[in-house]
Protein backbone atom coordinates (compact mmCIF):
# COMPACT_ATOMS: atom_id res chain seq x y z
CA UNK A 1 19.35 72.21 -86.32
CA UNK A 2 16.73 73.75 -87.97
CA UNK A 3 18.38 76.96 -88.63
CA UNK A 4 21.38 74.49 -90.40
CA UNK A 5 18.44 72.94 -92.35
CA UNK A 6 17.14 76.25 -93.85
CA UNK A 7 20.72 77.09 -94.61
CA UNK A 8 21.49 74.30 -96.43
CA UNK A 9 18.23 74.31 -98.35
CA UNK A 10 18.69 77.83 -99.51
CA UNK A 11 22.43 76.95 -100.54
CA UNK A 12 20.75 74.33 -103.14
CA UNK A 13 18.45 77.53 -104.09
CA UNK A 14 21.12 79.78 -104.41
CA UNK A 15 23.66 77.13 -106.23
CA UNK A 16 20.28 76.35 -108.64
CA UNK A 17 20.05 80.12 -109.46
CA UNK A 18 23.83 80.63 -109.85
CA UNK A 19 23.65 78.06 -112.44
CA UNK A 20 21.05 79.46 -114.20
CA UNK A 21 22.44 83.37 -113.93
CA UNK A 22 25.93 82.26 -115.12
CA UNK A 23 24.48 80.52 -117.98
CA UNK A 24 22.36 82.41 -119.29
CA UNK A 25 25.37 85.20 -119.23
CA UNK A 26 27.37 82.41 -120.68
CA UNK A 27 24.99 82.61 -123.78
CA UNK A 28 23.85 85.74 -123.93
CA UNK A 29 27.43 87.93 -124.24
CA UNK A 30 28.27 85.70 -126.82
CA UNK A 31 25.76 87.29 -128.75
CA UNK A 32 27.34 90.62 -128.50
CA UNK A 33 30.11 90.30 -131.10
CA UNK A 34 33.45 88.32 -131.69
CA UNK A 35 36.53 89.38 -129.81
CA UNK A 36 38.70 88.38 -132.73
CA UNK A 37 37.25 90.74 -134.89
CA UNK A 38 37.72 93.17 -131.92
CA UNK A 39 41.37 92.51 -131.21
CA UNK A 40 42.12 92.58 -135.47
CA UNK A 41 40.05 95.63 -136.10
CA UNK A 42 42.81 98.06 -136.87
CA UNK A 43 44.61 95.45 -138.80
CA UNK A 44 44.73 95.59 -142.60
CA UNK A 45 43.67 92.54 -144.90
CA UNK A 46 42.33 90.49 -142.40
CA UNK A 47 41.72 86.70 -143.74
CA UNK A 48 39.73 84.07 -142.19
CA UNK A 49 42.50 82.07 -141.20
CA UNK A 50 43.65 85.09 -138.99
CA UNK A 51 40.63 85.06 -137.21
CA UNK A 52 40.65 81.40 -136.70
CA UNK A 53 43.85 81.77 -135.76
CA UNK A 54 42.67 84.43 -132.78
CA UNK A 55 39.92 82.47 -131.88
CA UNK A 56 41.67 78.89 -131.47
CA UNK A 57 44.26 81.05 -129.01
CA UNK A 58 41.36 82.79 -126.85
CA UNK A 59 39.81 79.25 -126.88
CA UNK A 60 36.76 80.51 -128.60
CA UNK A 61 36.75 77.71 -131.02
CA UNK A 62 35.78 75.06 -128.21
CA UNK A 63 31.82 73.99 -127.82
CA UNK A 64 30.35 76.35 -125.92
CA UNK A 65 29.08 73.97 -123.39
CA UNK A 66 33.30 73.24 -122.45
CA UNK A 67 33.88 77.10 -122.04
CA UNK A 68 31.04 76.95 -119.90
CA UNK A 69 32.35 74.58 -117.61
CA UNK A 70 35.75 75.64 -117.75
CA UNK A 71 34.08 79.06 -116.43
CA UNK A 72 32.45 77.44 -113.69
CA UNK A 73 34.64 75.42 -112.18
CA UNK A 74 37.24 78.17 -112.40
CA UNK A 75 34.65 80.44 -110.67
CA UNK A 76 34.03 78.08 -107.66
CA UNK A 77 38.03 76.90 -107.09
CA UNK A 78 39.60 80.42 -107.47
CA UNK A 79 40.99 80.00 -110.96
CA UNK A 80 39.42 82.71 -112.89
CA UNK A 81 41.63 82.09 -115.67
CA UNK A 82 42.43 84.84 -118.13
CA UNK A 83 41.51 88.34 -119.28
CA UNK A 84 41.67 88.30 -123.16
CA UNK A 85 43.33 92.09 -123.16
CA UNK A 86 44.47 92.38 -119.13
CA UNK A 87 46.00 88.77 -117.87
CA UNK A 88 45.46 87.18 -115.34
CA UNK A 89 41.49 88.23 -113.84
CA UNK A 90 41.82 87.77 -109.89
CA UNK A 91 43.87 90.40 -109.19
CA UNK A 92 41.61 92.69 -112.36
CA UNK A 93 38.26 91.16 -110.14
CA UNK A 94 39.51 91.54 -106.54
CA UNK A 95 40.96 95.45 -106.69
CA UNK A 96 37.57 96.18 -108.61
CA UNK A 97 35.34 94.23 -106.27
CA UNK A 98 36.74 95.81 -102.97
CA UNK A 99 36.35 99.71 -104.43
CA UNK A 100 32.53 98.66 -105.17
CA UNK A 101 32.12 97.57 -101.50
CA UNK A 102 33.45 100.55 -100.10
CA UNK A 103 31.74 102.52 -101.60
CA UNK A 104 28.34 100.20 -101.61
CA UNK A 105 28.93 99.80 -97.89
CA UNK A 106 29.68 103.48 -97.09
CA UNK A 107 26.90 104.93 -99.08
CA UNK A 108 24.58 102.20 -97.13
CA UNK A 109 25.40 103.50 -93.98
CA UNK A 110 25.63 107.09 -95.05
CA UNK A 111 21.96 106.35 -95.10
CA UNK A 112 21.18 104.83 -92.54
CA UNK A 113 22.57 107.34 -90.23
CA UNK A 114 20.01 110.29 -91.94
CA UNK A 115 16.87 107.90 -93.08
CA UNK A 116 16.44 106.06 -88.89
CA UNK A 117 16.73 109.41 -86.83
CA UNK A 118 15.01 111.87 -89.65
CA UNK A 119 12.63 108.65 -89.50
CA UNK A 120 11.70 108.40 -86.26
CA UNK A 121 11.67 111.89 -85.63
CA UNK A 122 9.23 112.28 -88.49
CA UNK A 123 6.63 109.19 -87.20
CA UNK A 124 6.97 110.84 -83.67
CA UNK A 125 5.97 114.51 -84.61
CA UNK A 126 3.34 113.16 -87.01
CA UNK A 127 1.84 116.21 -89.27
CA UNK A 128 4.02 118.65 -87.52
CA UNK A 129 6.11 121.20 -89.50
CA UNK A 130 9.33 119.51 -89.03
CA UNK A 131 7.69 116.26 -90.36
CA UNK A 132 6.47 118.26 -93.27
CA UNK A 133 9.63 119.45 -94.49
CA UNK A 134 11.39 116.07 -94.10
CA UNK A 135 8.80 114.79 -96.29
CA UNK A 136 9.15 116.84 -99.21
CA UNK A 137 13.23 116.32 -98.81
CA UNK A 138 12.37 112.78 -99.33
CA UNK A 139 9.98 113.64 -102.12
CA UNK A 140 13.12 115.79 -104.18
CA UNK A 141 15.48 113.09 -103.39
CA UNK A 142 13.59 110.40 -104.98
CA UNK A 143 13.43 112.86 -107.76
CA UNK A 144 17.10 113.49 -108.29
CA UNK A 145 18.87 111.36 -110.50
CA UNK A 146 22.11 110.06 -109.37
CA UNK A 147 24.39 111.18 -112.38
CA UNK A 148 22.64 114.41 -112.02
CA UNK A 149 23.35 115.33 -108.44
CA UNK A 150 27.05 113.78 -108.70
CA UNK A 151 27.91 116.15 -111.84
CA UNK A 152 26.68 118.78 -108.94
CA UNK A 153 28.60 118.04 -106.35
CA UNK A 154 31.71 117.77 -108.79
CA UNK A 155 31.03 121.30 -109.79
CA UNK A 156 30.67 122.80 -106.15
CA UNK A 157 33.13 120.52 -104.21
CA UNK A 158 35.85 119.95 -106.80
CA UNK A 159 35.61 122.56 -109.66
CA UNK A 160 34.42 125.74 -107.61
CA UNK A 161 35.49 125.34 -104.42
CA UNK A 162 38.36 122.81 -104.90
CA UNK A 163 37.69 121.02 -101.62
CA UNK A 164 37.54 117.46 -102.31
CA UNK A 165 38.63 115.45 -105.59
CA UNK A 166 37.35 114.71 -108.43
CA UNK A 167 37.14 111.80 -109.61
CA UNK A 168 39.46 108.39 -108.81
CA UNK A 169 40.28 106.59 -105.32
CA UNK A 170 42.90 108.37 -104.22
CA UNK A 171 41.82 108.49 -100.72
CA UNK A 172 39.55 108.86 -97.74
CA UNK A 173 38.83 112.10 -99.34
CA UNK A 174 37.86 110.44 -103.27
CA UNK A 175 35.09 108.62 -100.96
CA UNK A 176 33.39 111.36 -99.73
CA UNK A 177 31.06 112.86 -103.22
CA UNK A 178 30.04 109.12 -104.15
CA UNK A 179 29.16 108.21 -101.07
CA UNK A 180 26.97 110.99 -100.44
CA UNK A 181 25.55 110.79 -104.31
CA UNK A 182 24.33 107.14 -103.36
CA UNK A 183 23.38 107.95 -99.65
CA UNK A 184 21.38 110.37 -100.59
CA UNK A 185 19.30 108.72 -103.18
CA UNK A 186 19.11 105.69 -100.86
CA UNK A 187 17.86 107.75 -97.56
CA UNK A 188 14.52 108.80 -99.78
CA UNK A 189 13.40 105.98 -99.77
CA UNK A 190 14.65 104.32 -96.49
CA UNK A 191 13.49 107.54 -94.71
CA UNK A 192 9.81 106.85 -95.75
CA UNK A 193 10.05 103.22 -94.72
CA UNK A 194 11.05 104.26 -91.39
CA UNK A 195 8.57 106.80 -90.89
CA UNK A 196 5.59 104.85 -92.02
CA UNK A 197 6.78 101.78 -89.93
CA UNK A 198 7.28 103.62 -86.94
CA UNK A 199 4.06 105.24 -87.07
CA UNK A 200 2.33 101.56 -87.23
CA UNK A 201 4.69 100.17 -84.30
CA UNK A 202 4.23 103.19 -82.38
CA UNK A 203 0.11 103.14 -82.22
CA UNK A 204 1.18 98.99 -80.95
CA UNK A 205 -0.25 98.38 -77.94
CA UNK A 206 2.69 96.97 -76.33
CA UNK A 207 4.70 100.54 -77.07
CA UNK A 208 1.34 101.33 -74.79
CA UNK A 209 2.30 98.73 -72.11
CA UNK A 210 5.82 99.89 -72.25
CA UNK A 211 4.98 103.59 -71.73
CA UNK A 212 2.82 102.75 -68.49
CA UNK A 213 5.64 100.96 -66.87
CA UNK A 214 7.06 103.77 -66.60
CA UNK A 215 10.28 103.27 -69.23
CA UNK A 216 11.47 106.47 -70.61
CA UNK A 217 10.65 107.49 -73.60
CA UNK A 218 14.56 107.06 -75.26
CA UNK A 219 14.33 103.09 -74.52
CA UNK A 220 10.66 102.88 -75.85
CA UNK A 221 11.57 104.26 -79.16
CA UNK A 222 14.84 102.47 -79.87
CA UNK A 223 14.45 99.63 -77.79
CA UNK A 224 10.88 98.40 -78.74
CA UNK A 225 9.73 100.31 -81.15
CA UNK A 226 12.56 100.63 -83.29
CA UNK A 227 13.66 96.96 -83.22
CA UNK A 228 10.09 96.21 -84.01
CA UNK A 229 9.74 98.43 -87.20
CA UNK A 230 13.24 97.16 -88.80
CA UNK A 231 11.67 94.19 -90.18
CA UNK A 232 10.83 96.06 -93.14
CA UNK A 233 13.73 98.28 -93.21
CA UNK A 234 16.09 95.01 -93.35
CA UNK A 235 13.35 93.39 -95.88
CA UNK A 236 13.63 96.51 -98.41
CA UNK A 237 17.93 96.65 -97.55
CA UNK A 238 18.11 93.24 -98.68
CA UNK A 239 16.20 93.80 -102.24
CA UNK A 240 18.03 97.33 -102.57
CA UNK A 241 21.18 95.75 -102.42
CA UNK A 242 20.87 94.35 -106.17
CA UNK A 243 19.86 98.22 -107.44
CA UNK A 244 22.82 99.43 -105.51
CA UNK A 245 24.80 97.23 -107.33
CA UNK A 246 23.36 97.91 -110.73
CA UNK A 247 23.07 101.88 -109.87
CA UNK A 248 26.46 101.50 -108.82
CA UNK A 249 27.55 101.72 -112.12
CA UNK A 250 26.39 105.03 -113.13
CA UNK A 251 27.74 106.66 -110.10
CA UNK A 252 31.02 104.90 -110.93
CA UNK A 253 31.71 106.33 -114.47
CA UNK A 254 30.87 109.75 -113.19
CA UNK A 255 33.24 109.87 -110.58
CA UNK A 256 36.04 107.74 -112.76
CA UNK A 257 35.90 105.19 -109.35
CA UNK A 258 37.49 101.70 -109.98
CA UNK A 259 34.80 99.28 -109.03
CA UNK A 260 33.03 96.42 -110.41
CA UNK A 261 30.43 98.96 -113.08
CA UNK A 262 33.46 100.50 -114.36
CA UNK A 263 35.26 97.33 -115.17
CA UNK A 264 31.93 95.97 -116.46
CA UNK A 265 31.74 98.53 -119.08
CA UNK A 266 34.97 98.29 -120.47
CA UNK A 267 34.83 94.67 -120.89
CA UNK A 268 31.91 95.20 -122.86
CA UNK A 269 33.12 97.82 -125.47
CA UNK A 270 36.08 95.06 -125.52
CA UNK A 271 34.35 91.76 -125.34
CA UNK A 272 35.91 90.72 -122.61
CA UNK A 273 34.42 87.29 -122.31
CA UNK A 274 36.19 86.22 -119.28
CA UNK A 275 35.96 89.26 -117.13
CA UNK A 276 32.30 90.40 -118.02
CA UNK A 277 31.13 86.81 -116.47
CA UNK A 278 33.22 86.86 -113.93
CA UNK A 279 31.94 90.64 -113.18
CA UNK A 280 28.32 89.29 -113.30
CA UNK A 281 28.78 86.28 -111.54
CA UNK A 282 30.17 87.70 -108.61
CA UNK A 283 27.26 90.56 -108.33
CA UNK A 284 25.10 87.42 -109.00
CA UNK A 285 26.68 85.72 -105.99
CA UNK A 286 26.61 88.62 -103.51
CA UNK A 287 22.94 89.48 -104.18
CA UNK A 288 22.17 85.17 -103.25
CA UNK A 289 24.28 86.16 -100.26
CA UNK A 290 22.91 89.15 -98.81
CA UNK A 291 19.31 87.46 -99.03
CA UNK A 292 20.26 84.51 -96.89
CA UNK A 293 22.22 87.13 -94.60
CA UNK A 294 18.74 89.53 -94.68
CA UNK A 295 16.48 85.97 -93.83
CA UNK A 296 19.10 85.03 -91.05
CA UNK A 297 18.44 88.89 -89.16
CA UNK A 298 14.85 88.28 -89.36
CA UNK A 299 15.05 85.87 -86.69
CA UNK A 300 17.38 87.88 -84.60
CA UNK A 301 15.04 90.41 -85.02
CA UNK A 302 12.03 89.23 -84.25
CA UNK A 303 11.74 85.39 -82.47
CA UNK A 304 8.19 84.90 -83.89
CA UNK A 305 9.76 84.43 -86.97
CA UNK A 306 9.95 80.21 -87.94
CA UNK A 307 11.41 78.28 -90.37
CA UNK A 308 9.20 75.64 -91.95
């Protein structure tokens, strides 16, 4: 019961913040410019009646507060109504949104599989050589920006040694560069959490307890002390998950890949309305997500944990 409780008192949190995110997108692109003028822009003699004309058939000529809802309630039943250039926007939405969390999800665990044992090893051999040199790798890869070191790896991988493709997703093979462009950036930073938490959780005194029973060393570290330190990993997962999305976009338009920041940033140099706040809202609605999900593994994680 009480885990229902806190479930259903963040869903009113989230559905309050929704509300506020998807209008306050609502306003805000309308501020950018006027898709009639957009869509008649290479038209000669352009009256005001053609624009009128334009706008009454986009339905840009309703109150604002209408579109709004007509947004909405499209949003939360499935209808996500039209594309002003593109048709209909599910299918647009759906292709785009499952490229992004391929690629989100694969660069996430492409770090997680260097950051926890370069991690650990680091917080166990504290001050040794080894720990040294993982340190300043962390250092450079906080360092490197992400268009930066994927223009690199196009110009080893694809143009010099023709290994891999370029750009699109054409297959397993199209996943590899981005993946590793975002891993890598991510594992800087995850890497240093680990180490850092490790080295508190491993001065613990139960990890002392735990050792004088006798256990070996392998289920100390990953059982105890590992499980123990995660807290933090999982707290700074769940905030990085909105900068993944957002540095998604960089890392999409270099590598041409067909996710949510790539249709983003054509429906802005369009004015795509429709598809820009359905883009938004969806990011909007993942990131609400993902911190319930990141609140719900703290109490697997650690049983001291309460709800209030």
């Amino acid at each position: 019961m009480p885990v229902i409780g806190f479930i259903a008192k963040r869903g009113l949190q989230a559905l309050f913040v929704l509300f506020v995110v998807t209008l306050f997108i609502s306003f805000a692109i309308r501020l950018t410019g006027d898709p009639a003028v957009m869509m008649l822009r290479e038209s000669a003699n352009v009256s005001a009646d053609d624009l009128a004309r334009v706008r009454e058939g986009l339905g840009l000529d309703r109150p604002f507060l209408v579109q709004y809802w007509d947004f909405v309630s499209g949003l939360f039943t499935g209808d996500l109504g039209n594309s002003f250039f593109r048709g209909p926007i599910a299918p647009i939405v759906t292709g785009a949104l499952g490229a992004t969390l391929l690629l989100a999800m694969t660069s996430l665990i492409v770090s997680l599989l260097i950051s926890i044992p370069l991690g650990i090893y680091a917080a166990r051999h504290r001050g040794s050589f080894g720990d040294q040199v993982i340190r300043v790798l962390s250092l450079a890869g906080l360092s490197f920006p992400n268009f930066w070191l994927g223009i690199m790896l196009i110009l080893i991988f694809s143009v010099t040694l023709r290994w891999l493709p370029a750009s699109g997703l054409t297959g397993p093979a199209s996943l590899i560069m981005p993946a590793v462009t975002i891993g890598v950036i991510l594992t800087a930073t995850n890497l240093r959490i680990v180490r850092t938490t490790m080295l508190e959780v491993l001065s613990a005194q139960f990890i002392m307890v735990a050792r004088a029973k006798g256990l070996s060393e392998r289920s100390v570290i990953y059982k105890h002390a590992l499980r123990n330190s995660s807290i933090a990993l999982v707290t700074y997962l769940g905030l990085q998950f909105g900068t993944l999305m957002g540095g998604l976009v960089v890392v999409e338009l270099v590598f041409n890949w067909p996710g949510m920041g790539t249709l983003a940033v054509e429906a802005i140099s369009q004015r795509d309305y429709p598809i820009l706040q359905t883009v938004i809202s969806i990011l909007a609605i993942m990131i609400v997500l993902v911190n319930l999900i990141v609140d719900l593994v703290y109490m697997a994680l650690d049983p001291r944990i309460r709800l209030e």
